[in-house]
PDB file of N, CA and C in Angstrom:
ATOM      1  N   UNK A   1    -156.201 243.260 -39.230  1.00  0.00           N
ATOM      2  CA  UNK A   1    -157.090 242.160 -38.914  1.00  0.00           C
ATOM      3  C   UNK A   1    -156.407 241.240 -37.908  1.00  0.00           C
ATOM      4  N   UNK A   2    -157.443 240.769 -36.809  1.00  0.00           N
ATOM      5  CA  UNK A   2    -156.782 239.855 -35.918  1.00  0.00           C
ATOM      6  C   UNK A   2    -156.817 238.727 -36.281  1.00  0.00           C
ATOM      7  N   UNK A   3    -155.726 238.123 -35.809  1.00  0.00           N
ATOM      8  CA  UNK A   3    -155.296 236.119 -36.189  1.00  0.00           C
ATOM      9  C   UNK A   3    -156.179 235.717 -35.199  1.00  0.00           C
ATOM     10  N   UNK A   4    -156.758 234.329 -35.519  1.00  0.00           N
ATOM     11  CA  UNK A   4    -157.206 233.416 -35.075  1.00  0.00           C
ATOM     12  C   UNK A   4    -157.152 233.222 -33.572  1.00  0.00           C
ATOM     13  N   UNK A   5    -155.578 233.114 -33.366  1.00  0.00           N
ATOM     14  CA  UNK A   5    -155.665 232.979 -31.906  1.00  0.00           C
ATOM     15  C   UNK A   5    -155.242 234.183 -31.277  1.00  0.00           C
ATOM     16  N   UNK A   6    -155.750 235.431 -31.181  1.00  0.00           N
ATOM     17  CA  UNK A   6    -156.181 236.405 -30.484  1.00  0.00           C
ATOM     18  C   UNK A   6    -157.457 236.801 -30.211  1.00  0.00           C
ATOM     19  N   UNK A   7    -158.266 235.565 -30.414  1.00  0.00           N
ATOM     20  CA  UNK A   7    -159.726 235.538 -30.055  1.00  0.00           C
ATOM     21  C   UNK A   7    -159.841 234.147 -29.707  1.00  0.00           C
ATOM     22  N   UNK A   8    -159.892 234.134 -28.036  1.00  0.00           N
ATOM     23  CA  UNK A   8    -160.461 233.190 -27.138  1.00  0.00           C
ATOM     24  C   UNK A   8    -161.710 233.631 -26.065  1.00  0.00           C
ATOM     25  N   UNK A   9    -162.448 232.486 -26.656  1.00  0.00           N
ATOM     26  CA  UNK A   9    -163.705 232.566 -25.731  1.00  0.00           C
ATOM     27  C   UNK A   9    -163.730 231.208 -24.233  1.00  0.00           C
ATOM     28  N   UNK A  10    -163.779 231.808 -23.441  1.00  0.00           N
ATOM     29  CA  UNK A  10    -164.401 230.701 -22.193  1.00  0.00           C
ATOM     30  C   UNK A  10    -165.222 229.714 -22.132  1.00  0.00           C
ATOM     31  N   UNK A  11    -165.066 229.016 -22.160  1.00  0.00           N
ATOM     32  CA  UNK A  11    -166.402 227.883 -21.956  1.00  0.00           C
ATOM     33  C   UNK A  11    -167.354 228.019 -20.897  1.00  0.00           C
ATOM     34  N   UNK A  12    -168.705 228.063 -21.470  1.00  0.00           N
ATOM     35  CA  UNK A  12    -169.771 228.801 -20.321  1.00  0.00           C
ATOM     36  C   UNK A  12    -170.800 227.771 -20.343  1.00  0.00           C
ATOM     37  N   UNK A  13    -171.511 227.297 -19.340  1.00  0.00           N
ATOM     38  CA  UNK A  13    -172.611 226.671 -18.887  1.00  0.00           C
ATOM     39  C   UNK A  13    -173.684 227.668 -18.710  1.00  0.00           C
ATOM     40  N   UNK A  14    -174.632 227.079 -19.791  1.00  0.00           N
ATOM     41  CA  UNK A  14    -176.075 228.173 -19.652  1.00  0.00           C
ATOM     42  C   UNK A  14    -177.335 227.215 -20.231  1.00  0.00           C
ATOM     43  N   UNK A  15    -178.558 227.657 -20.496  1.00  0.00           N
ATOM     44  CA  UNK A  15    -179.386 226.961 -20.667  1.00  0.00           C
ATOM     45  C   UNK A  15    -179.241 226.029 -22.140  1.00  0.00           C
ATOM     46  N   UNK A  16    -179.647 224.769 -22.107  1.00  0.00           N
ATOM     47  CA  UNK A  16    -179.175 223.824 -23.484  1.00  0.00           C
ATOM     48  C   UNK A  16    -180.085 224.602 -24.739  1.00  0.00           C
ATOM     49  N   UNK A  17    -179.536 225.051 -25.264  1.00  0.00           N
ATOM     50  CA  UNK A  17    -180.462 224.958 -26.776  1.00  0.00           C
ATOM     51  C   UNK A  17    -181.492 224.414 -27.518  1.00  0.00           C
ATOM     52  N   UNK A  18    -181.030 222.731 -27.581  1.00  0.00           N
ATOM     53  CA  UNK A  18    -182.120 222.337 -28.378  1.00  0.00           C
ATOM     54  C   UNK A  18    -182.918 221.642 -27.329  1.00  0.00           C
ATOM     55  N   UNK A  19    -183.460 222.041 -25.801  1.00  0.00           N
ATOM     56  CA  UNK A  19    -184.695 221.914 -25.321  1.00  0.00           C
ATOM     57  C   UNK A  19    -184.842 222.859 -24.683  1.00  0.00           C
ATOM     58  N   UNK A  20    -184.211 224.063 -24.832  1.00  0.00           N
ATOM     59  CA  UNK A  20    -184.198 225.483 -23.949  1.00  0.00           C
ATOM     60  C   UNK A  20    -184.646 225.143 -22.607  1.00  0.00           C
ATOM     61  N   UNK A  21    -183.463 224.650 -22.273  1.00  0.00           N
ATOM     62  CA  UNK A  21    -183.825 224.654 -20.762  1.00  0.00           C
ATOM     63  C   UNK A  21    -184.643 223.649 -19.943  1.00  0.00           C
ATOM     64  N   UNK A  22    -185.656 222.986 -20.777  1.00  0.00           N
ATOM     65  CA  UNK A  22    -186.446 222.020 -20.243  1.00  0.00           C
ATOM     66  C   UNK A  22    -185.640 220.420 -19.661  1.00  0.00           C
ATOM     67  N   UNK A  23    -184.952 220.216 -20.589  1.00  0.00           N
ATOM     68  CA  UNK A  23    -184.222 218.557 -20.490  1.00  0.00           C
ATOM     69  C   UNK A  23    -185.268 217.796 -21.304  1.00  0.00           C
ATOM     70  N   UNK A  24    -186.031 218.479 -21.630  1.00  0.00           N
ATOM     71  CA  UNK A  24    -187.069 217.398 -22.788  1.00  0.00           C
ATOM     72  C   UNK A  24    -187.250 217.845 -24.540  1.00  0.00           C
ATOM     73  N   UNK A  25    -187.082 216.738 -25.739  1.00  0.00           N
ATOM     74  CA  UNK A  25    -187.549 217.369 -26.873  1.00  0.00           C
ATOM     75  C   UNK A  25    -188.316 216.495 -27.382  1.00  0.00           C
ATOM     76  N   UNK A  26    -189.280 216.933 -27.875  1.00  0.00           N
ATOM     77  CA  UNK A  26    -190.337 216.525 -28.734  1.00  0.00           C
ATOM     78  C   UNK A  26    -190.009 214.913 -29.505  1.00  0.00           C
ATOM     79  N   UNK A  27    -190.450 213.854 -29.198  1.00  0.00           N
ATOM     80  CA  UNK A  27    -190.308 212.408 -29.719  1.00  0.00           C
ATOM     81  C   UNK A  27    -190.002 213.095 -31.721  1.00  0.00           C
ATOM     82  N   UNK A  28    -188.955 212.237 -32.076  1.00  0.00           N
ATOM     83  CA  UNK A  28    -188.726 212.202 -33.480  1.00  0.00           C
ATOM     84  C   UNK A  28    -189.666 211.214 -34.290  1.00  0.00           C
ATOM     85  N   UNK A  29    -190.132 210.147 -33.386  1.00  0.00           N
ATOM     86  CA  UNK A  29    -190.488 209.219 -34.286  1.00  0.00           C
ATOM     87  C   UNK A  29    -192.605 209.495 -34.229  1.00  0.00           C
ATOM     88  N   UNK A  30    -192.521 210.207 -33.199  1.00  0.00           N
ATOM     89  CA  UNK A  30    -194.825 210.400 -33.623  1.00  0.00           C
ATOM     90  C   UNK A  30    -194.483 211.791 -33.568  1.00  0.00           C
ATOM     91  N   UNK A  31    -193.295 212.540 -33.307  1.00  0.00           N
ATOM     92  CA  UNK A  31    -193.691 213.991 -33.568  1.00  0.00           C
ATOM     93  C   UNK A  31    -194.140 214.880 -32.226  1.00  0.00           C
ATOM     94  N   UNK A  32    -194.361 213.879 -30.896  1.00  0.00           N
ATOM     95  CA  UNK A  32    -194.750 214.857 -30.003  1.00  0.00           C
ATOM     96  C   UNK A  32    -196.247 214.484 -29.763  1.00  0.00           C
ATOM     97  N   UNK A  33    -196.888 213.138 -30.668  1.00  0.00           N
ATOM     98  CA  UNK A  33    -198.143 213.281 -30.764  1.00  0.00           C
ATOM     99  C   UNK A  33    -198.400 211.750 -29.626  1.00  0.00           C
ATOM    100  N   UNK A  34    -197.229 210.471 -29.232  1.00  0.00           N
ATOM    101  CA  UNK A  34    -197.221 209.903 -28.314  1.00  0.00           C
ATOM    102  C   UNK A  34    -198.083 208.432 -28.838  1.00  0.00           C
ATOM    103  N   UNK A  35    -198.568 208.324 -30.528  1.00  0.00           N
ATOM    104  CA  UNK A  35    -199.248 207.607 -31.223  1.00  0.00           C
ATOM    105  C   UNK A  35    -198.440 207.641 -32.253  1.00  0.00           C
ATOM    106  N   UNK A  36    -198.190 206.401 -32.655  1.00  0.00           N
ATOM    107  CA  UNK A  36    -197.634 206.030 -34.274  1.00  0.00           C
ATOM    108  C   UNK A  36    -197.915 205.113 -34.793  1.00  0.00           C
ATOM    109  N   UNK A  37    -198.778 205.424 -36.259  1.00  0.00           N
ATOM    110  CA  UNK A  37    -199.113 204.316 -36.655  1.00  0.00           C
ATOM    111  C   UNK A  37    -200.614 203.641 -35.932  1.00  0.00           C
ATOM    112  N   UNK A  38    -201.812 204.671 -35.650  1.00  0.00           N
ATOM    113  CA  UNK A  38    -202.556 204.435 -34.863  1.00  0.00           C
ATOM    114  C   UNK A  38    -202.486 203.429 -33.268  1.00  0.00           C
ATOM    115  N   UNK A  39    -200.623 203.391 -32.773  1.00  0.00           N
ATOM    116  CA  UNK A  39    -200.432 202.942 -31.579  1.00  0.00           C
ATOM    117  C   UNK A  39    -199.658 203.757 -31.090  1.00  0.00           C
ATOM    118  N   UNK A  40    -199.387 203.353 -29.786  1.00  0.00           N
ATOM    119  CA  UNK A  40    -198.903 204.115 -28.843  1.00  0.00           C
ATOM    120  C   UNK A  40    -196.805 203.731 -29.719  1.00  0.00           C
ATOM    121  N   UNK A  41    -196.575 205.153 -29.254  1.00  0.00           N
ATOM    122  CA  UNK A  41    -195.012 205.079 -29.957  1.00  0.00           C
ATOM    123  C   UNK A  41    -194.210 204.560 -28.950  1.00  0.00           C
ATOM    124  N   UNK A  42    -193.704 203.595 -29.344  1.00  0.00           N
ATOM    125  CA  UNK A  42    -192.744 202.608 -28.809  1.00  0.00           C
ATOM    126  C   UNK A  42    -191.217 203.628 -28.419  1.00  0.00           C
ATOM    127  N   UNK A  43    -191.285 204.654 -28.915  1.00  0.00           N
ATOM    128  CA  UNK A  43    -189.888 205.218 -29.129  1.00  0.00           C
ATOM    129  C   UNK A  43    -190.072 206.075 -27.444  1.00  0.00           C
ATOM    130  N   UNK A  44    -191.067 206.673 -27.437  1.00  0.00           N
ATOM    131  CA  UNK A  44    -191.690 207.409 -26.138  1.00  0.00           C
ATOM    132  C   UNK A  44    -192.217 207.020 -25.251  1.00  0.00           C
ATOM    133  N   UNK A  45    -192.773 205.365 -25.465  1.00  0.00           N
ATOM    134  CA  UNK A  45    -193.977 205.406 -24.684  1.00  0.00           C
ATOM    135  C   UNK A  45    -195.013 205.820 -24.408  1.00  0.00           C
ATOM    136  N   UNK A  46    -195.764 206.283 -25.547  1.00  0.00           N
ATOM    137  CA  UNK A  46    -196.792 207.362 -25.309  1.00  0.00           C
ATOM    138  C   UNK A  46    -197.112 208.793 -24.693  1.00  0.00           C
ATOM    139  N   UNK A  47    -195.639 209.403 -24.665  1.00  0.00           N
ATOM    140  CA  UNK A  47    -195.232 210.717 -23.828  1.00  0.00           C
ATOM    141  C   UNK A  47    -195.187 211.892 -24.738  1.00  0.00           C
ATOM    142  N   UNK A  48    -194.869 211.243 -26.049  1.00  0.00           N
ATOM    143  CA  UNK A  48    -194.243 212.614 -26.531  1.00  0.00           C
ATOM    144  C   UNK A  48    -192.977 213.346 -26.485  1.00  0.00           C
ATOM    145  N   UNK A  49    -192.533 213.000 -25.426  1.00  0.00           N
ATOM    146  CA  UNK A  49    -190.947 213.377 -25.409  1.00  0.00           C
ATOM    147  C   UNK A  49    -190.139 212.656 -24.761  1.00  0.00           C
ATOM    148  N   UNK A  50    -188.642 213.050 -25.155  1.00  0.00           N
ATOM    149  CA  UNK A  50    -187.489 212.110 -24.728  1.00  0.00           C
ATOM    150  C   UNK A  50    -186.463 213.100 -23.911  1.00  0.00           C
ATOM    151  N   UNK A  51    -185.735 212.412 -23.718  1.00  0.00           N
ATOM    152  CA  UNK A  51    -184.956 213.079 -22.747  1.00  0.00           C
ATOM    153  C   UNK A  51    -184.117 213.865 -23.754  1.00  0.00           C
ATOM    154  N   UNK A  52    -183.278 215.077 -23.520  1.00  0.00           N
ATOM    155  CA  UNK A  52    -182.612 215.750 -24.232  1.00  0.00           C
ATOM    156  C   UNK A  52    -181.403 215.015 -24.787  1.00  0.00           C
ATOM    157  N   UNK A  53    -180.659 214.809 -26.200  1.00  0.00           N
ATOM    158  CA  UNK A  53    -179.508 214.430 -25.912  1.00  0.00           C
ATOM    159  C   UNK A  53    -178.620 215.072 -26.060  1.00  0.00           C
ATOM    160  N   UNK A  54    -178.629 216.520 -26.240  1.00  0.00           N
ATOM    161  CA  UNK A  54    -177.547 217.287 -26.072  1.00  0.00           C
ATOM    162  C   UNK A  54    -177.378 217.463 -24.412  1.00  0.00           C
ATOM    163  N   UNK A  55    -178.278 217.813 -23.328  1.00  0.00           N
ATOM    164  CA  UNK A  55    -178.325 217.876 -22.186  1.00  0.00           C
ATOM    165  C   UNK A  55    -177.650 216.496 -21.099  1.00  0.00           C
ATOM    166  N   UNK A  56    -178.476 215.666 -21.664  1.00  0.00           N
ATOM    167  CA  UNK A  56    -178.883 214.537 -21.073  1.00  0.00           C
ATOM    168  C   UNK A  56    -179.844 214.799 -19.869  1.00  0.00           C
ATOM    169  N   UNK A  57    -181.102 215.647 -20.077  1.00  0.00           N
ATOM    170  CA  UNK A  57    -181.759 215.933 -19.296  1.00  0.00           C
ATOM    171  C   UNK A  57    -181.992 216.905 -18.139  1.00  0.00           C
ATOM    172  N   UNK A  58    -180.399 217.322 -18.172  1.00  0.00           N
ATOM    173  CA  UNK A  58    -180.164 218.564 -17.469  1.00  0.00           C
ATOM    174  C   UNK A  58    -180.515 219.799 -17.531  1.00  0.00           C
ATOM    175  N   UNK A  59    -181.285 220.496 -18.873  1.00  0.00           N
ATOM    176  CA  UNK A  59    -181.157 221.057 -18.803  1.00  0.00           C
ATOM    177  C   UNK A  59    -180.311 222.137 -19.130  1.00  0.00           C
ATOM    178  N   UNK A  60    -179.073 221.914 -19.205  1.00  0.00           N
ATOM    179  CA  UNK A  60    -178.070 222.714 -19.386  1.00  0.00           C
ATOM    180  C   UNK A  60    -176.918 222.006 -20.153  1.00  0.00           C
ATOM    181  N   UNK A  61    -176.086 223.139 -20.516  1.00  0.00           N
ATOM    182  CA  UNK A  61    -175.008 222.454 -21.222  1.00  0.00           C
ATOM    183  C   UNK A  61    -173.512 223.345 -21.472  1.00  0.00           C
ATOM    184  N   UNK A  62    -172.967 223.108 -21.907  1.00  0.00           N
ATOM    185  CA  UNK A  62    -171.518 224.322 -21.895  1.00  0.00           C
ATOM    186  C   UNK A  62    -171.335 224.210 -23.391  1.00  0.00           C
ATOM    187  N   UNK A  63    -170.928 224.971 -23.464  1.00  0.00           N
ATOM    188  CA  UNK A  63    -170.331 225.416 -24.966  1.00  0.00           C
ATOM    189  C   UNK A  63    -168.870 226.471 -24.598  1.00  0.00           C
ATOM    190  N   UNK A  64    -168.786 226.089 -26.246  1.00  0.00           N
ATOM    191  CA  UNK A  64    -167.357 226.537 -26.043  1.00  0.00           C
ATOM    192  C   UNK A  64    -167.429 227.132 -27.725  1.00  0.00           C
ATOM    193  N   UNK A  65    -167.323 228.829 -27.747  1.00  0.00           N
ATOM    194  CA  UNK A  65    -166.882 229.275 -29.045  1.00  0.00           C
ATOM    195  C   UNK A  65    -168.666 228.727 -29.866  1.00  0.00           C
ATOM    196  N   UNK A  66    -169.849 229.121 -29.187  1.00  0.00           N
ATOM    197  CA  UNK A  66    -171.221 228.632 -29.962  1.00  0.00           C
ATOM    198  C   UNK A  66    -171.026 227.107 -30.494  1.00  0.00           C
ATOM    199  N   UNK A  67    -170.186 226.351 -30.314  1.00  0.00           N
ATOM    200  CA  UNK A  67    -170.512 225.009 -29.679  1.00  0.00           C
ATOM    201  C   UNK A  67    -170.515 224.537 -28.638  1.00  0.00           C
ATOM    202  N   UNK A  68    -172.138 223.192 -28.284  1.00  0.00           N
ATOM    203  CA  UNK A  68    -171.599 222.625 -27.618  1.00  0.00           C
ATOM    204  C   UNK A  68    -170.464 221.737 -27.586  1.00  0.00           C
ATOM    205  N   UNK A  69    -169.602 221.154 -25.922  1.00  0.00           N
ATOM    206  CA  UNK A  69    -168.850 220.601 -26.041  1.00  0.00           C
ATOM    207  C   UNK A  69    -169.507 219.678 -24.730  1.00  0.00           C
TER     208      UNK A  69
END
């Protein structure tokens, strides 16, 4: 069996995960629906979505070893 450190992975830039690629995810606080509370969601602005924060909107992201870093 191999030790620990005879398995290194590269750190790779590829599409972000939790907005696959878009730079946008679904508002947490109306759900995507852009209304809360029969008003417009203060958290979105009435959009529905926010900017990624694993990305920061990019889109993309690097990981290292199936985390990001």
């Amino acid at each position: 069996m191999k030790k620990n450190e005879d398995f290194y992975e590269e750190p790779w830039t590829g599409s972000c995960a939790d907005c696959d690629g878009t730079g946008r995810v679904e508002c947490d606080v109306c759900e995507g629906e852009g209304e809360y509370n029969s008003k417009v969601c203060m958290a979105c602005n009435g959009d529905g979505g926010m900017e990624c924060p694993d990305c920061g909107g990019s889109g993309e992201a690097t990981y290292h070893m199936g985390q990001k870093i």
